[in-house]
Each structure stands twice: as structure tokens, then as C-alpha cells.
N, C-alpha and C. Protein backbone atom coordinates (compact mmCIF):
# COMPACT_ATOMS: atom_id res chain seq x y z
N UNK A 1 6.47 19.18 -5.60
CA UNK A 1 6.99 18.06 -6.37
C UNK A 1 8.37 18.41 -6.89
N UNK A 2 9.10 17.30 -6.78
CA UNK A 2 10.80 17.64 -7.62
C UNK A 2 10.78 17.75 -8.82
N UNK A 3 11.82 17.75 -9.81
CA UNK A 3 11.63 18.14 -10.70
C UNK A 3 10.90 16.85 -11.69
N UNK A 4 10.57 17.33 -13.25
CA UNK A 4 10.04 16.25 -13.82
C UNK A 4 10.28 14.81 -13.91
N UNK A 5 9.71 13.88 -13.92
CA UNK A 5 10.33 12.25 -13.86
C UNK A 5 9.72 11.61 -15.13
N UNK A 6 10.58 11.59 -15.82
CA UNK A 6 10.35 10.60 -17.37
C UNK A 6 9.88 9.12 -16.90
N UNK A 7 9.13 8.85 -17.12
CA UNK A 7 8.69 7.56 -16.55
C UNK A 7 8.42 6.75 -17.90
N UNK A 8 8.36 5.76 -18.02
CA UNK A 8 8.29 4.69 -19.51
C UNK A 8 8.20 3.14 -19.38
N UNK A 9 7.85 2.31 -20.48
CA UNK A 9 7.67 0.95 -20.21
C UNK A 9 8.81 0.45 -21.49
N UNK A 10 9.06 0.07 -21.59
CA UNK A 10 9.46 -0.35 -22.83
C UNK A 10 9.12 -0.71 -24.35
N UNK A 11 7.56 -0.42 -24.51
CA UNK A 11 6.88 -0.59 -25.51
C UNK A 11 6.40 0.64 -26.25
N UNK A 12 6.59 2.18 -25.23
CA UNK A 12 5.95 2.82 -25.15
C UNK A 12 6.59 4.38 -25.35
N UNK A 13 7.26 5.30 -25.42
CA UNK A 13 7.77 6.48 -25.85
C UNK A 13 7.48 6.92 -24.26
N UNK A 14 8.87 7.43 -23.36
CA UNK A 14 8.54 8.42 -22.41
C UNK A 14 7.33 9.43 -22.25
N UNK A 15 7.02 9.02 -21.10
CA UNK A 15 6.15 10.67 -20.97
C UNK A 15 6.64 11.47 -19.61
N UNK A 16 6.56 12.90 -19.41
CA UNK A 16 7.17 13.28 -18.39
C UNK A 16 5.67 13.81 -17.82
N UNK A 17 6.05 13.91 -15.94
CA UNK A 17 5.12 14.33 -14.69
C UNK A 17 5.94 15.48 -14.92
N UNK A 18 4.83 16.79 -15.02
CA UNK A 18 5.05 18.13 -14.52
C UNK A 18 3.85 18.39 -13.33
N UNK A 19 4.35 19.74 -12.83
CA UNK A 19 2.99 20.90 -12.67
C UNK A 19 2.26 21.93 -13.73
N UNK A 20 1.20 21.41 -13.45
CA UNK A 20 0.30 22.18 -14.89
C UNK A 20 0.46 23.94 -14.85
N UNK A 21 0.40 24.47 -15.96
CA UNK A 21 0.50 25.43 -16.16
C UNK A 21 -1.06 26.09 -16.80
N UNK A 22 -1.03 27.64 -16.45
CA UNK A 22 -2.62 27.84 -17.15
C UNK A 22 -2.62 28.11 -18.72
N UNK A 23 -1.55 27.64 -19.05
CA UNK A 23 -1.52 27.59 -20.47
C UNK A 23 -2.20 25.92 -21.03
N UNK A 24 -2.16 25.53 -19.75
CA UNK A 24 -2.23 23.64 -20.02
C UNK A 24 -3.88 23.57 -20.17
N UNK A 25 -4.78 24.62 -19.76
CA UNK A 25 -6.19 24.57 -19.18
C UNK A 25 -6.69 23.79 -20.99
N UNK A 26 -6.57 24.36 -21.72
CA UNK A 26 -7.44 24.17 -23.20
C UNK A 26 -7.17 22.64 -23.33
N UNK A 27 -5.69 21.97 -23.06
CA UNK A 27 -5.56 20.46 -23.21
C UNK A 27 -5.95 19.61 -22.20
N UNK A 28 -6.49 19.88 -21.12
CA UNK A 28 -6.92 19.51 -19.98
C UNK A 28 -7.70 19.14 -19.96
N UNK A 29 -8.34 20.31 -21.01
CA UNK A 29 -10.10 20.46 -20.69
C UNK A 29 -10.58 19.54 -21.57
N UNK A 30 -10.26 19.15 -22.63
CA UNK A 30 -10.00 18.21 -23.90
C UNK A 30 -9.78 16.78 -23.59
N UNK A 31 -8.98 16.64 -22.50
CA UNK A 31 -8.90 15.31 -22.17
C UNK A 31 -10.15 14.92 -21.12
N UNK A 32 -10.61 16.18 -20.48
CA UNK A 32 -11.71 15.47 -19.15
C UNK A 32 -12.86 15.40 -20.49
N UNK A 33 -12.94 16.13 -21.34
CA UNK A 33 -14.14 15.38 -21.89
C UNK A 33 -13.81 14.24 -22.83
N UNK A 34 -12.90 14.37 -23.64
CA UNK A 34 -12.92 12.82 -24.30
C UNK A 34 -12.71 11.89 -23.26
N UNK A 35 -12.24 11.84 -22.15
CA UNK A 35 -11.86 10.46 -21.73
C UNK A 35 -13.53 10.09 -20.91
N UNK A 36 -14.10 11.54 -20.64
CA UNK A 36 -15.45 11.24 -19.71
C UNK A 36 -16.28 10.44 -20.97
N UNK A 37 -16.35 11.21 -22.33
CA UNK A 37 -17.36 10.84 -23.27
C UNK A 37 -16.86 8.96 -23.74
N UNK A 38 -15.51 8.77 -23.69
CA UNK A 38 -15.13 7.47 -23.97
C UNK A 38 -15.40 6.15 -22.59
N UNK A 39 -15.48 7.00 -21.64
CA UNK A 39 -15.45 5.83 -20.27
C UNK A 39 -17.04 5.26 -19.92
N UNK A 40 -16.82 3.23 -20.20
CA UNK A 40 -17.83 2.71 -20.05
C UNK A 40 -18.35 3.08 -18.58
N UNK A 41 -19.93 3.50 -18.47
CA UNK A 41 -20.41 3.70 -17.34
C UNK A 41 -20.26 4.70 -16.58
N UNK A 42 -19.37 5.87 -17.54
CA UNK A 42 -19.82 7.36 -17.01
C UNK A 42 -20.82 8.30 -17.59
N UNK A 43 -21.91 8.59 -16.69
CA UNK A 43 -22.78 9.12 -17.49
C UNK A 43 -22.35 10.67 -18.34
N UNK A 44 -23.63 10.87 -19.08
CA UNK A 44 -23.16 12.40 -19.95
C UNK A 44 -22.39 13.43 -19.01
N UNK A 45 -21.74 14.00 -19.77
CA UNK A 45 -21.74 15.31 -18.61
C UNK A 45 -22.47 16.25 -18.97
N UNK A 46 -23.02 16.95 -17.92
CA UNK A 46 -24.14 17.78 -17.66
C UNK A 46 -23.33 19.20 -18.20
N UNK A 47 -22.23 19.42 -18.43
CA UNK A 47 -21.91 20.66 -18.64
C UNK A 47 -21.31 20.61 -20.18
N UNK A 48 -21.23 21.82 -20.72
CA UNK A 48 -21.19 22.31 -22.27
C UNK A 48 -19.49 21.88 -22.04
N UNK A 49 -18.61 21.90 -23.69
CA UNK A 49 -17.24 21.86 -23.58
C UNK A 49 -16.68 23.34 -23.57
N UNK A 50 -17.33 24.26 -23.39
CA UNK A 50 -16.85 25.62 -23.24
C UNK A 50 -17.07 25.95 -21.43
N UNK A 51 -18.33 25.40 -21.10
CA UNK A 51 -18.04 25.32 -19.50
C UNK A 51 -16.82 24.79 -18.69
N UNK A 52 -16.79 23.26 -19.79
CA UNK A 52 -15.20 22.75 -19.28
C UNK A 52 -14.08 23.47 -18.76
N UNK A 53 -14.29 23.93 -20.18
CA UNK A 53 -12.91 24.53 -21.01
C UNK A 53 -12.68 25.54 -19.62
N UNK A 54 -13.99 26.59 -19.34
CA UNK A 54 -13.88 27.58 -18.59
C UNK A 54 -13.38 27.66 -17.14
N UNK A 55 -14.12 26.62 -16.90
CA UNK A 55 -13.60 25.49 -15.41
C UNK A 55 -12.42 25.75 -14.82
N UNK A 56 -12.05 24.93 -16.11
CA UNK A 56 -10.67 24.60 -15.91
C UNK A 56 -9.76 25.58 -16.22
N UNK A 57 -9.87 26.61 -16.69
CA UNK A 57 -8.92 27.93 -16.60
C UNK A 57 -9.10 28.61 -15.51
N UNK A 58 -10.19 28.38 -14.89
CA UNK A 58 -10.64 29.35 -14.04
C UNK A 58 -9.51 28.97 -12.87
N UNK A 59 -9.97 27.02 -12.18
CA UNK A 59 -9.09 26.67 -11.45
C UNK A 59 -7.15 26.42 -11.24
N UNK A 60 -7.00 26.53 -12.79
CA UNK A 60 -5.68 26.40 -13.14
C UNK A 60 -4.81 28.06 -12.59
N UNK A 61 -5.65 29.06 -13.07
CA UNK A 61 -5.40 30.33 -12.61
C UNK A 61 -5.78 31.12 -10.78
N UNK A 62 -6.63 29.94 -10.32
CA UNK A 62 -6.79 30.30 -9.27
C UNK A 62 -5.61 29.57 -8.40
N UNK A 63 -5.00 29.03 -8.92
CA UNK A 63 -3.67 27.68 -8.00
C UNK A 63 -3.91 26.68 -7.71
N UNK A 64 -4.77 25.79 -8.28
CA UNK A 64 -5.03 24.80 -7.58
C UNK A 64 -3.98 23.68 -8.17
N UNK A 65 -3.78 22.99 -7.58
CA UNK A 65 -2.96 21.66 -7.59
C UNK A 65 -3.27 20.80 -8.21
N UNK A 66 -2.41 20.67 -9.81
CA UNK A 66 -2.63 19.90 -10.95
C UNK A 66 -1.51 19.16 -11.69
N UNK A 67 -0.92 18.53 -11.90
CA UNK A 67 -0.16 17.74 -12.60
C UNK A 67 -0.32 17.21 -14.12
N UNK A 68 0.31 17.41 -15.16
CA UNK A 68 0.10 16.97 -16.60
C UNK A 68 1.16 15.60 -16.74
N UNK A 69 0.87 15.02 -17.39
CA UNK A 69 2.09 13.86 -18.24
C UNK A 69 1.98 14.54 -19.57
N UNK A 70 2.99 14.34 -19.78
CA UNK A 70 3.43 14.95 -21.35
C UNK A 70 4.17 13.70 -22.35
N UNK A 71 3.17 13.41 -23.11
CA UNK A 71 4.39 12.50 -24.35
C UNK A 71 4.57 13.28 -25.74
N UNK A 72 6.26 13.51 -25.74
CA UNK A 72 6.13 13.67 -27.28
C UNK A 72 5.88 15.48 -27.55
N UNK A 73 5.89 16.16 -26.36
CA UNK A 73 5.42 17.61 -25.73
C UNK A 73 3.83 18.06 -26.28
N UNK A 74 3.03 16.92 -25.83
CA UNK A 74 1.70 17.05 -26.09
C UNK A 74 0.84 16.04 -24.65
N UNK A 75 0.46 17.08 -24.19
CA UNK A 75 -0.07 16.24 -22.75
C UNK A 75 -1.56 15.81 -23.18
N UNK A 76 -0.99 14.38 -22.18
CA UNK A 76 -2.11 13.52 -22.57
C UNK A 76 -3.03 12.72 -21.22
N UNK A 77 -2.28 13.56 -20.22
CA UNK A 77 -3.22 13.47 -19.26
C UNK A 77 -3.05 14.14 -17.96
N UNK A 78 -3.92 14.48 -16.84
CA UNK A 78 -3.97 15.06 -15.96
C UNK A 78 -3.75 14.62 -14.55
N UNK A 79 -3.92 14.92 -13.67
CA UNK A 79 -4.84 14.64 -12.30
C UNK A 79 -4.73 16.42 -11.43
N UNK A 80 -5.81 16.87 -11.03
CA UNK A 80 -5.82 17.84 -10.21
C UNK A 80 -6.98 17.41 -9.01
N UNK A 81 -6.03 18.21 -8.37
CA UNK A 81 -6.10 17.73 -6.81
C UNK A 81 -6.10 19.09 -5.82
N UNK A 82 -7.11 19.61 -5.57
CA UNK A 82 -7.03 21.43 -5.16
C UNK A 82 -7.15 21.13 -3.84
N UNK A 83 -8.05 20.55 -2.99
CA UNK A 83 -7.81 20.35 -1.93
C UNK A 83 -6.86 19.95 -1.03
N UNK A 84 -6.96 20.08 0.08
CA UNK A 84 -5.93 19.74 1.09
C UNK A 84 -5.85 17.80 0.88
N UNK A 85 -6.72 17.56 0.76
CA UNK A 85 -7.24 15.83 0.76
C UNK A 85 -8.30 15.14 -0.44
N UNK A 86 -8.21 15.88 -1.53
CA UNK A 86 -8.87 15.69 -2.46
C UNK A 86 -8.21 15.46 -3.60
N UNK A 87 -8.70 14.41 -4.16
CA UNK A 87 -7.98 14.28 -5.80
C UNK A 87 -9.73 14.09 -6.69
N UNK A 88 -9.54 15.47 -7.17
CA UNK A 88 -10.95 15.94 -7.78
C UNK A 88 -11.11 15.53 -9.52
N UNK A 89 -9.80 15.46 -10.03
CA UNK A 89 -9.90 14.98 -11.38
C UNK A 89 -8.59 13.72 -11.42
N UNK A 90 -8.84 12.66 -12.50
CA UNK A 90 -7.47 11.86 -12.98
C UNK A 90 -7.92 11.66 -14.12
N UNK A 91 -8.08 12.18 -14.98
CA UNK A 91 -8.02 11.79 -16.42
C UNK A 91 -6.91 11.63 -17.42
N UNK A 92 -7.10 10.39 -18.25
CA UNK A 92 -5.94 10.21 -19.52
C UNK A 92 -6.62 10.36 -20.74
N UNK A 93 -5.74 10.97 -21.94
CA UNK A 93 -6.30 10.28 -22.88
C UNK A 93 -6.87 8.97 -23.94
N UNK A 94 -7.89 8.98 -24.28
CA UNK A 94 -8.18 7.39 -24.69
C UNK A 94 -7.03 6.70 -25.19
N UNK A 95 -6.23 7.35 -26.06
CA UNK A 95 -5.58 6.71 -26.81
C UNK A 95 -4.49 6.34 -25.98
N UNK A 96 -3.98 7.05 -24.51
CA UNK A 96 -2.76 6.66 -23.97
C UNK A 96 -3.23 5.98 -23.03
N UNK A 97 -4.80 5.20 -22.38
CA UNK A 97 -5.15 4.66 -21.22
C UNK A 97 -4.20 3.07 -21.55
N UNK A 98 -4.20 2.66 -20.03
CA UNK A 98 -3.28 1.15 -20.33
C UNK A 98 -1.85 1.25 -20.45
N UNK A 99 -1.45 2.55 -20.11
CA UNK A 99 0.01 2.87 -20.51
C UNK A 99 0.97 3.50 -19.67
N UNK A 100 0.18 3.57 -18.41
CA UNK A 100 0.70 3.98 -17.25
C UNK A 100 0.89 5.15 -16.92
N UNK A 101 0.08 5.79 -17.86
CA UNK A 101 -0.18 7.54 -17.44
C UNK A 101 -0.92 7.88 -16.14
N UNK A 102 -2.07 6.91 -15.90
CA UNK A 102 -2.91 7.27 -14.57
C UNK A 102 -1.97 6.93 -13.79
N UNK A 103 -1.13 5.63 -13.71
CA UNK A 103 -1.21 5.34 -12.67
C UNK A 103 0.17 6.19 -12.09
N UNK A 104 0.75 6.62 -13.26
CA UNK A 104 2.00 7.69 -12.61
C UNK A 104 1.31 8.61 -11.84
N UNK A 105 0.46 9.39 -12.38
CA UNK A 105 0.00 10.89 -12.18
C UNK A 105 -0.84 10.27 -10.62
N UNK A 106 -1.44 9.22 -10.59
CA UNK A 106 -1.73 8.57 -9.17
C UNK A 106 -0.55 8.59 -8.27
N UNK A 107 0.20 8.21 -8.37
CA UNK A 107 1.24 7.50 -7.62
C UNK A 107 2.02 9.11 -7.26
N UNK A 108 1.72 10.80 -8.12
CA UNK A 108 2.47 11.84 -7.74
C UNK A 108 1.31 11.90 -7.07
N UNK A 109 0.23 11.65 -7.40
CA UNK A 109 -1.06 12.59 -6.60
C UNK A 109 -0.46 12.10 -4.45
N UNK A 110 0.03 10.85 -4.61
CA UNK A 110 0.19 10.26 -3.21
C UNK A 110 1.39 10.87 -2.30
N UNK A 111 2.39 11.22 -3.48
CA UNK A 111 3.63 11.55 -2.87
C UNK A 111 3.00 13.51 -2.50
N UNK A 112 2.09 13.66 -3.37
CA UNK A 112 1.96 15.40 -3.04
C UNK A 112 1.01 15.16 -1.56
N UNK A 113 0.45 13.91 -1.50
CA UNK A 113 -0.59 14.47 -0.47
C UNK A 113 -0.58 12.93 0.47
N UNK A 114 0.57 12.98 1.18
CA UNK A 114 1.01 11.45 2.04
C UNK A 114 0.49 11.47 3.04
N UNK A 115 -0.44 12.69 4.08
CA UNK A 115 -2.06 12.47 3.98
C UNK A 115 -2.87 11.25 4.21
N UNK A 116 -2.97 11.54 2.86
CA UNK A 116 -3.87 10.60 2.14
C UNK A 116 -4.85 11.46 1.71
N UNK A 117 -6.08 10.98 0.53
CA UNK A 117 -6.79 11.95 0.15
C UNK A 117 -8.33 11.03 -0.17
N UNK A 118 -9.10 11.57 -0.99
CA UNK A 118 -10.67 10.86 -1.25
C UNK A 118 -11.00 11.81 -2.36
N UNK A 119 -11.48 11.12 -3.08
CA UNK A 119 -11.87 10.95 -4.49
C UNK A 119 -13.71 10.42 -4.58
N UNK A 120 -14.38 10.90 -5.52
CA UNK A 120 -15.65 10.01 -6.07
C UNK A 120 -15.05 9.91 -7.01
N UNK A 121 -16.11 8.60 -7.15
CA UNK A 121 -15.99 7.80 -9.13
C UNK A 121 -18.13 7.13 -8.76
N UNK A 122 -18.20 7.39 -9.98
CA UNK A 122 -19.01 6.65 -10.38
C UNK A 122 -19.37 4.84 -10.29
N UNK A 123 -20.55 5.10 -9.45
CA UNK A 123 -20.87 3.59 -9.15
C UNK A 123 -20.50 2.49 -10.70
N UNK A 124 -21.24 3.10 -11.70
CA UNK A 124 -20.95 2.73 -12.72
C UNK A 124 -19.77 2.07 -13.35
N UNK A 125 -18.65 3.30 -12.88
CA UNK A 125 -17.60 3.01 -13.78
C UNK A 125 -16.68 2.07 -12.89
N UNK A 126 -16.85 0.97 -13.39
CA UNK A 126 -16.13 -0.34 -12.69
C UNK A 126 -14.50 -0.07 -12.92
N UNK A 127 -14.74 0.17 -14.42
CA UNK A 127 -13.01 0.20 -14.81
C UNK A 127 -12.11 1.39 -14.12
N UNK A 128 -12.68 2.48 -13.35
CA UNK A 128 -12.50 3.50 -12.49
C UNK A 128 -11.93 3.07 -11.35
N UNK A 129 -12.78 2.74 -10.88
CA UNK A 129 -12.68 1.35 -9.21
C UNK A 129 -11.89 0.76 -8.87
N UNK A 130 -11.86 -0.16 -9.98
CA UNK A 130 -10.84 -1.16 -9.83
C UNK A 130 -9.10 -0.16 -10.27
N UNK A 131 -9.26 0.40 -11.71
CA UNK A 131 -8.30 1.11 -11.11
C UNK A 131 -7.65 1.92 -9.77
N UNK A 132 -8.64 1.74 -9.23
CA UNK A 132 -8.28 3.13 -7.88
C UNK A 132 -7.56 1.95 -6.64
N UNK A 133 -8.73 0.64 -6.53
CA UNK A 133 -8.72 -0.67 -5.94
C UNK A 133 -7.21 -1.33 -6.04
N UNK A 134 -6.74 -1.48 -7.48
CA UNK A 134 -5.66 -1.74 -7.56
C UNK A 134 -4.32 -1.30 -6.57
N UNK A 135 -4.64 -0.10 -6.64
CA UNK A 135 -3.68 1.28 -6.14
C UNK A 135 -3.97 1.76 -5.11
N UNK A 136 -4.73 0.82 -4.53
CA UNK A 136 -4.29 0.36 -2.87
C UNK A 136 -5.54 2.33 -2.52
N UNK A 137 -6.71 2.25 -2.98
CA UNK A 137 -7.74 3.19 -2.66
C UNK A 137 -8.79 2.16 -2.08
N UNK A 138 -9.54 2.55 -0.96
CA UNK A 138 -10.66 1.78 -0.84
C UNK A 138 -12.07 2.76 -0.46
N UNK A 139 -13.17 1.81 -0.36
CA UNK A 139 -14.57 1.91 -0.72
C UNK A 139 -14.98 2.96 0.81
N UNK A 140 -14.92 4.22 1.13
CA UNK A 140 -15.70 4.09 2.28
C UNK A 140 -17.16 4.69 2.01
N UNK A 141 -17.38 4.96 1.21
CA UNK A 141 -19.04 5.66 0.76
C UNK A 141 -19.68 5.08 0.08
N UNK A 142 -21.13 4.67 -0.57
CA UNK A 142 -22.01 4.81 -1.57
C UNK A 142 -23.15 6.02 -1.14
N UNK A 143 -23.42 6.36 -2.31
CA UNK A 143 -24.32 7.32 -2.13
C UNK A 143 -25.64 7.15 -3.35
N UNK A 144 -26.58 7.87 -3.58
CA UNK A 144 -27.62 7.21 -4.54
C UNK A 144 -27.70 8.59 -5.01
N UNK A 145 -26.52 9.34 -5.33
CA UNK A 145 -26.16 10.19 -6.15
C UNK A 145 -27.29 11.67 -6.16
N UNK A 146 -27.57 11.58 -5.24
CA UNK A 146 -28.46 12.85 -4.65
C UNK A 146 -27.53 14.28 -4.39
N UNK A 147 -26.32 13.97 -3.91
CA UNK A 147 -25.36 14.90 -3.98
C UNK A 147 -24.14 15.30 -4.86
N UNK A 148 -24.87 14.97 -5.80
CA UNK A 148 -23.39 15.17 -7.36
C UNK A 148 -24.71 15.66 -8.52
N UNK A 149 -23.68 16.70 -9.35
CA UNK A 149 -24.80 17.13 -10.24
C UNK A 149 -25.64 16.27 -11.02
N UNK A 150 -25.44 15.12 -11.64
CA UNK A 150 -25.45 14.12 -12.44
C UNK A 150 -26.77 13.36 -12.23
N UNK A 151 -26.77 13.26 -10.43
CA UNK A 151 -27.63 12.59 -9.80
C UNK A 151 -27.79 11.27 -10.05
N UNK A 152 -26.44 10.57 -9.93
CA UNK A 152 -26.12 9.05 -10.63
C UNK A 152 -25.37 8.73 -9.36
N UNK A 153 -25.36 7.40 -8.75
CA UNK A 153 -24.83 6.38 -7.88
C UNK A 153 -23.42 6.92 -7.99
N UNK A 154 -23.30 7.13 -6.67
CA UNK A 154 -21.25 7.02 -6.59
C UNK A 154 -20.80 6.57 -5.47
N UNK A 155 -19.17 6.47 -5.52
CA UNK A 155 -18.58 5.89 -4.40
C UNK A 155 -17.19 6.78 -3.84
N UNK A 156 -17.60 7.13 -2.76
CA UNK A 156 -16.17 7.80 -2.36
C UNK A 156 -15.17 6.54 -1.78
N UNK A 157 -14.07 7.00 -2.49
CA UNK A 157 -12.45 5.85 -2.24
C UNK A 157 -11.86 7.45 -1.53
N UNK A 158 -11.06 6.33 -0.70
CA UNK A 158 -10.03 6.70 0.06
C UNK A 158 -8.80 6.42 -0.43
N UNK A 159 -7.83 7.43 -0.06
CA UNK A 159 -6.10 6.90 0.10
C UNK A 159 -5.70 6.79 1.45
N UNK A 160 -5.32 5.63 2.42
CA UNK A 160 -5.45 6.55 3.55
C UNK A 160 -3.90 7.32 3.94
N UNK A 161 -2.94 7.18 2.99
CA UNK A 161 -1.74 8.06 3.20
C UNK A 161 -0.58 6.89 3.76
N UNK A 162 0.57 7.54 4.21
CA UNK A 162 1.68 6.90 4.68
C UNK A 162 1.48 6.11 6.29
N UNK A 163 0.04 7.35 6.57
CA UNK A 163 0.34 6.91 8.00
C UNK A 163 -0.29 5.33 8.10
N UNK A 164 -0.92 4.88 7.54
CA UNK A 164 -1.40 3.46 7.41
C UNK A 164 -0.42 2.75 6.79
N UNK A 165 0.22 2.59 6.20
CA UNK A 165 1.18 1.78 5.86
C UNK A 165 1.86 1.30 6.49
């Protein structure tokens, strides 16, 4: 990725797209659970906030491919993406959802991986979906959640990359 891009609306205080750092893991980890514990129709998570926490240092230090938005030099949201074709997390914080944090940190997740990539979300979480739906992701899976820890309905979305366009 080039260097950072201040991105903004006019209602709203800049936030800048970086690459995450493993110093970023503790605010990371903070946002995948408040935004999981705040999002209608995602179930509990099955893991402790110190498992999170651990997770996510673990992968931040192993290299995997993560991006922060920063407002205000306090990041308020993520997306990591470790795979070659995977975007495995996009979380914002509650308080900054609606504000165009996902859909930046979406829109780098596309330019890092033009590809294209695949994602689950929760059958549940409609407001997930349709975000993804919007942003030009579509439906190619349901599953009856036999293969996710949770064991809850999901849907793998696709990006299918530049070459479809």
C-alpha cells in the first residue's frame, strides 16, 4: 500500500489508512470485540477478551496483512486480511460505524488484493451483508454453520477482483 490517505466527509474529522503495527494488536483487539458484542445478529463470541487480545498479537507479529484507520491518533478500526484471498476481519468502532471507516479500509482491502478475495459473515448479520452487497461482494456460499466455531448459519461473499470488472 502507498503511503497513508486521509480520507473524510465533511461532517466528520479525518481519519488516516495505515499498515498495522504490533503495537496496534491491544486496540484491535478492543475493537473486534466491542463492535462483535454491539452487532445486531452476531452471535457471542466463543472466545475470552484475553484470547482476543492474544490472537491478535500473535497474528500481527507473525505478518499478516492488516490495515488500521486512525482518527484523532486513536484507531478506530481495522480490516486484516492474511491470506492470499482472504479478508478474515473488518471491524469499526461502534461509535465511528456510518462514517466511512469500513468502507475505506474495504475499498484498501481491494486495491491490496485486485485478485479478489472471500470473506464469511454471519447469516444473521444482515447489516454485515448488505454492507459487503453494497460494495459490489456477492453471495457464493450458505452453510448451516457446522464449520465455524460458533456453529451458527453463515455466508461466504466474494470480491471477484479487477479481473471481472
Amino acid at each position: 500500500m502507498a503511503s497513508p490517505k486521509p480520507t473524510s466527509r465533511q461532517d466528520i474529522p479525518l481519519f488516516t489508512l495505515r499498515p498495522a503495527r504490533v503495537a496496534d494488536a491491544p486496540a484491535m483487539a478492543e475493537i473486534h470485540i466491542s463492535a462483535r458484542d454491539s452487532a445486531p445478529g452476531m452471535p457471542p463470541s466463543i472466545h475470552s477478551p484475553a484470547d482476543i487480545h492474544a490472537w491478535m498479537a500473535r497474528a500481527l507479529a507473525s505478518g499478516d496483512a492488516a490495515l488500521v484507520a486512525e482518527r484523532n491518533g486513536t484507531v478506530v478500526g481495522y480490516a486484516h486480511y492474511p491470506g492470499s484471498n482472504e479478508l478474515a476481519d473488518l471491524y469499526v468502532l461502534p461509535s465511528n460505524q456510518g462514517r466511512g471507516v469500513g468502507a475505506a479500509l474495504l475499498e484498501a482491502v481491494k486495491e491490496a488484493r485486485p485478485g479478489g478475495f472471500e470473506l464469511w459473515v454471519f447469516e444473521a448479520n444482515v447489516e454485515a451483508r448488505r454492507f459487503y452487497e453494497k460494495r459490489g461482494l456477492v453471495e457464493v456460499e450458505r452453510t448451516d454453520g457446522r464449520g465455524n466455531e460458533e456453529g451458527v448459519p453463515d455466508v461466504k461473499m466474494r470480491w471477484e477482483g479487477e479481473k471481472w470488472l
